[in-house]
C-alpha atoms as a PDB file:
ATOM      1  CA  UNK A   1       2.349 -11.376   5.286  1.00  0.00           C
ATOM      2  CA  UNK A   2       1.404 -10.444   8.788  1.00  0.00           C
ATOM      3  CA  UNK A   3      -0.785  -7.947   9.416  1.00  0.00           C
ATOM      4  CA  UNK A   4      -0.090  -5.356  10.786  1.00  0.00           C
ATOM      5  CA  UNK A   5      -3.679  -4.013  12.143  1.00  0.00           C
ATOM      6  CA  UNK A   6      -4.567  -7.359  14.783  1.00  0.00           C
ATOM      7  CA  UNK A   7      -7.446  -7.219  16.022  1.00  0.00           C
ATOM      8  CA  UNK A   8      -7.848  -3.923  16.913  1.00  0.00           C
ATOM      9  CA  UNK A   9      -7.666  -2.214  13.857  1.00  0.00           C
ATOM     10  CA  UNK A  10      -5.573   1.169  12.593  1.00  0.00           C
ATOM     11  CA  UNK A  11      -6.211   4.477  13.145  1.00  0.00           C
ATOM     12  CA  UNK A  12      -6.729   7.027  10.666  1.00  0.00           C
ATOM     13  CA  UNK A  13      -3.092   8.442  11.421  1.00  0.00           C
ATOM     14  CA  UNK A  14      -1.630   4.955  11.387  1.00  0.00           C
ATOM     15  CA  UNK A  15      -3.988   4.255   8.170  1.00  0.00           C
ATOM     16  CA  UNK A  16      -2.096   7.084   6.340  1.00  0.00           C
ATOM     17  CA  UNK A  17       1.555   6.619   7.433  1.00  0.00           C
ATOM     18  CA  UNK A  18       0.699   3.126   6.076  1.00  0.00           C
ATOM     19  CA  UNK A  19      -0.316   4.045   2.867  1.00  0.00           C
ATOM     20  CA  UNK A  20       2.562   6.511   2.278  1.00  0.00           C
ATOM     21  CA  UNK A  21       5.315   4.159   3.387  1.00  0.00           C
ATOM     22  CA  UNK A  22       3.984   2.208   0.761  1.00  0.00           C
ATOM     23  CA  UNK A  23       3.606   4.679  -1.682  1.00  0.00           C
ATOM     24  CA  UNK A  24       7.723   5.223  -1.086  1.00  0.00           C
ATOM     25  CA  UNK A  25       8.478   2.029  -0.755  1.00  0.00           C
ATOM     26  CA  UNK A  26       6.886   1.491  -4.651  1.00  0.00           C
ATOM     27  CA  UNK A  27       8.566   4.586  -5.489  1.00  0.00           C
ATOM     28  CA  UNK A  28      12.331   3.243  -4.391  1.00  0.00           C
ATOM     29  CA  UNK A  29      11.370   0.605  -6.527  1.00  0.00           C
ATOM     30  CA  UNK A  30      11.329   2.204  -9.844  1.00  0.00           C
ATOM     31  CA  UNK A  31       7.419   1.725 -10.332  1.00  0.00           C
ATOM     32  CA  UNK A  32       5.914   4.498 -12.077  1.00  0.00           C
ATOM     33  CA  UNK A  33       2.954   4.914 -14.474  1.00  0.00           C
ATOM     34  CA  UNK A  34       3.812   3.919 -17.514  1.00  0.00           C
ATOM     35  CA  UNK A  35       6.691   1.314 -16.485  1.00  0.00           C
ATOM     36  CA  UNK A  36       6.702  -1.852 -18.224  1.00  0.00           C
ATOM     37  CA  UNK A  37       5.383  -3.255 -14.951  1.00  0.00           C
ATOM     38  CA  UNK A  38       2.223  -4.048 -13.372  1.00  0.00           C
ATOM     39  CA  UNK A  39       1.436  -3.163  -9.752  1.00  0.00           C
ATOM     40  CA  UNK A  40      -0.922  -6.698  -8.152  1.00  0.00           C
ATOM     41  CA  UNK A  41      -1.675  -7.380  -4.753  1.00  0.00           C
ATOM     42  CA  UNK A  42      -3.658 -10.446  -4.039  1.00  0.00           C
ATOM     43  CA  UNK A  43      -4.680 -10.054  -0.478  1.00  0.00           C
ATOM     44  CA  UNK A  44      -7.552 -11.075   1.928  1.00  0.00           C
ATOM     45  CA  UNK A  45      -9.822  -8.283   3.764  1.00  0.00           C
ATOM     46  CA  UNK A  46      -7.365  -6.329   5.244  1.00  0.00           C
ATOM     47  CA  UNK A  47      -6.549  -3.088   6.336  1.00  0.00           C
ATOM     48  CA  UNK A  48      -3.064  -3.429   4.616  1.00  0.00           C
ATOM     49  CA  UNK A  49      -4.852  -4.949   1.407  1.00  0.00           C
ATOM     50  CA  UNK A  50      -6.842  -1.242   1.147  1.00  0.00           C
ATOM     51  CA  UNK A  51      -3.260   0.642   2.062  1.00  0.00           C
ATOM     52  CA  UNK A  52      -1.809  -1.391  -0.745  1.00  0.00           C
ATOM     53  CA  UNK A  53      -4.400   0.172  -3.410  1.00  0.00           C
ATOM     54  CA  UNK A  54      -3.852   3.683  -2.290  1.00  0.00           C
ATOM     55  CA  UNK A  55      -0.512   3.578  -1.967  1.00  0.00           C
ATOM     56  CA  UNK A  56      -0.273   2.594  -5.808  1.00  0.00           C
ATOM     57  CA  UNK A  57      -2.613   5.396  -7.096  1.00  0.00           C
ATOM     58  CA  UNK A  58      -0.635   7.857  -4.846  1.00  0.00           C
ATOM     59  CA  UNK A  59       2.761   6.713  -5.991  1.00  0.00           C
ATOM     60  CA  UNK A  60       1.001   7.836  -9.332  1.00  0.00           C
ATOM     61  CA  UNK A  61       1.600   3.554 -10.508  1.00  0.00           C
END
């Protein structure tokens, strides 16, 4: 993966539209709590790798 934040970073507003187009993205999926599935992200020290983690616990995974 690419990411997305380069070396200048995200925003707070960029941040959260990040997080929540994740969040729907997991959603369209079919992921819920309580699934048969589990919800892993390996990922290095990223922006999106933090995004990823919220975007599961607000997607209610």
């Amino acid at each position: 993966m690419t990411p997305l934040s380069g070396a200048a970073g995200l925003s707070a507003g960029q941040f959260r539209a990040l997080v929540q187009r994740m969040a729907q993205a997991l959603a369209a999926l079919g992921v819920e709590r309580g699934a048969s599935a589990t919800v892993s992200w390996l990922g290095g020290n990223l922006p999106e790798t933090l995004a990823a983690r919220y975007a599961a616990n607000l997607a209610e995974c």
